[in-house]
Protein backbone atom coordinates (compact mmCIF):
# COMPACT_ATOMS: atom_id res chain seq x y z
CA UNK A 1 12.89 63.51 22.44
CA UNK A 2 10.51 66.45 21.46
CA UNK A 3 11.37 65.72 17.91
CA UNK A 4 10.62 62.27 17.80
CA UNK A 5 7.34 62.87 19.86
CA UNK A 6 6.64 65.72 17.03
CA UNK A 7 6.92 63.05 14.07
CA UNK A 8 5.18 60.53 16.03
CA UNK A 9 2.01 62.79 16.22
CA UNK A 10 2.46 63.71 12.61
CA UNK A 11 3.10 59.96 11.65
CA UNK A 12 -0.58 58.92 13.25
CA UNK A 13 -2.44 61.88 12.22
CA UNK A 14 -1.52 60.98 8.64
CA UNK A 15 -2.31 57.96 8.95
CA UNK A 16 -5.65 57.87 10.64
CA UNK A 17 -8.76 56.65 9.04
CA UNK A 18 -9.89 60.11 7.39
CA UNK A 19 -6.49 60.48 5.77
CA UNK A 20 -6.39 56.92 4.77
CA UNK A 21 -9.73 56.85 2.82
CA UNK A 22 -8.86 61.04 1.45
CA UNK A 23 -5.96 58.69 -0.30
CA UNK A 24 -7.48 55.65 -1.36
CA UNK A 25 -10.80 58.07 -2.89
CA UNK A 26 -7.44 60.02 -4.98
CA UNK A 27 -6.32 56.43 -6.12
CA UNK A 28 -9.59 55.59 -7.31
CA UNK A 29 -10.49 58.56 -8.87
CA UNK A 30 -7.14 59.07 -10.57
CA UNK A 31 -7.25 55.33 -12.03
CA UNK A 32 -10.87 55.74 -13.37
CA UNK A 33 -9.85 58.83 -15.18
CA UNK A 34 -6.77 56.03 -17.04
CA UNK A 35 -9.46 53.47 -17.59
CA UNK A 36 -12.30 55.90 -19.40
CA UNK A 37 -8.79 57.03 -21.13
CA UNK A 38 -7.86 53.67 -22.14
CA UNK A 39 -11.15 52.92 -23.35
CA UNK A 40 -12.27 55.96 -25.35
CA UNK A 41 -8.64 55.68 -27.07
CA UNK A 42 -9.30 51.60 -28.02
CA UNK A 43 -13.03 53.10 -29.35
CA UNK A 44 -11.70 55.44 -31.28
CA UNK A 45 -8.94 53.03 -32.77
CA UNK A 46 -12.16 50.26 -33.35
CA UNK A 47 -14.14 52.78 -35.08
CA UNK A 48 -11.43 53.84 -37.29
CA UNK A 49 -10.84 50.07 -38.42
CA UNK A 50 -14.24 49.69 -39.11
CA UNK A 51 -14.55 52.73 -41.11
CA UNK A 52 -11.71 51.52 -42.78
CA UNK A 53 -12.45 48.24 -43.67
CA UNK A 54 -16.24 48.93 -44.52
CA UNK A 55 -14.34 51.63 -47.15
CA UNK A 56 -12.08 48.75 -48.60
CA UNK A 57 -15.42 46.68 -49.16
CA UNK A 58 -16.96 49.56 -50.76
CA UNK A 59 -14.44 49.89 -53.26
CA UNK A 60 -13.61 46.88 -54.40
CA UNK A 61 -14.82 45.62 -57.22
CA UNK A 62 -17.27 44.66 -57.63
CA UNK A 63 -18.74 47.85 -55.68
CA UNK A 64 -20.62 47.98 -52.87
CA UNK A 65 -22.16 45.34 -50.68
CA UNK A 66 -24.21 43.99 -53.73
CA UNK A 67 -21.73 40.73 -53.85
CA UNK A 68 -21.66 40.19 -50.81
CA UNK A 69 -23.79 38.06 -48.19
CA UNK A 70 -25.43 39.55 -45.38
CA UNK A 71 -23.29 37.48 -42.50
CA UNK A 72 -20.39 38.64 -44.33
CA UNK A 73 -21.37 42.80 -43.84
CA UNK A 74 -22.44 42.01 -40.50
CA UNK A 75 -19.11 40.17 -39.68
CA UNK A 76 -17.86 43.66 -39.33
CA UNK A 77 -20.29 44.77 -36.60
């Protein structure tokens, strides 16, 4: 009987308010750390196709931009 009094006590103290919102704040704060992850790593990955394809553009012929129109370049963007 002491036993299950002892987990009983332990049960409820972990699962009072405090302890409850100590866990959700970890939650949050370990899924915002995955999100900014996510999204540096799909910046990175857009930048690198863009520097890409702006490079393909640049040298094919004819070079440069000079052929091309303006809502083309900016297609890119």
């Amino acid at each position: 009987m002491k036993v299950a009094r002892r987990i009983g006590r332990g049960l409820s103290q972990s699962l009072n308010d405090e302890s409850f919102l100590r866990f959700l704040k970890a939650i949050e704060g370990f899924v915002a750390k995955v999100l900014t992850l996510c999204l540096s790593i799909v910046i990175l990955f857009s930048l690198v196709e863009l520097v890409y394809i702006l490079g393909q553009e640049l040298l094919s012929h004819p070079y440069g931009f000079f052929n091309s129109s303006l809502l083309t370049i900016l297609v890119y963007f």
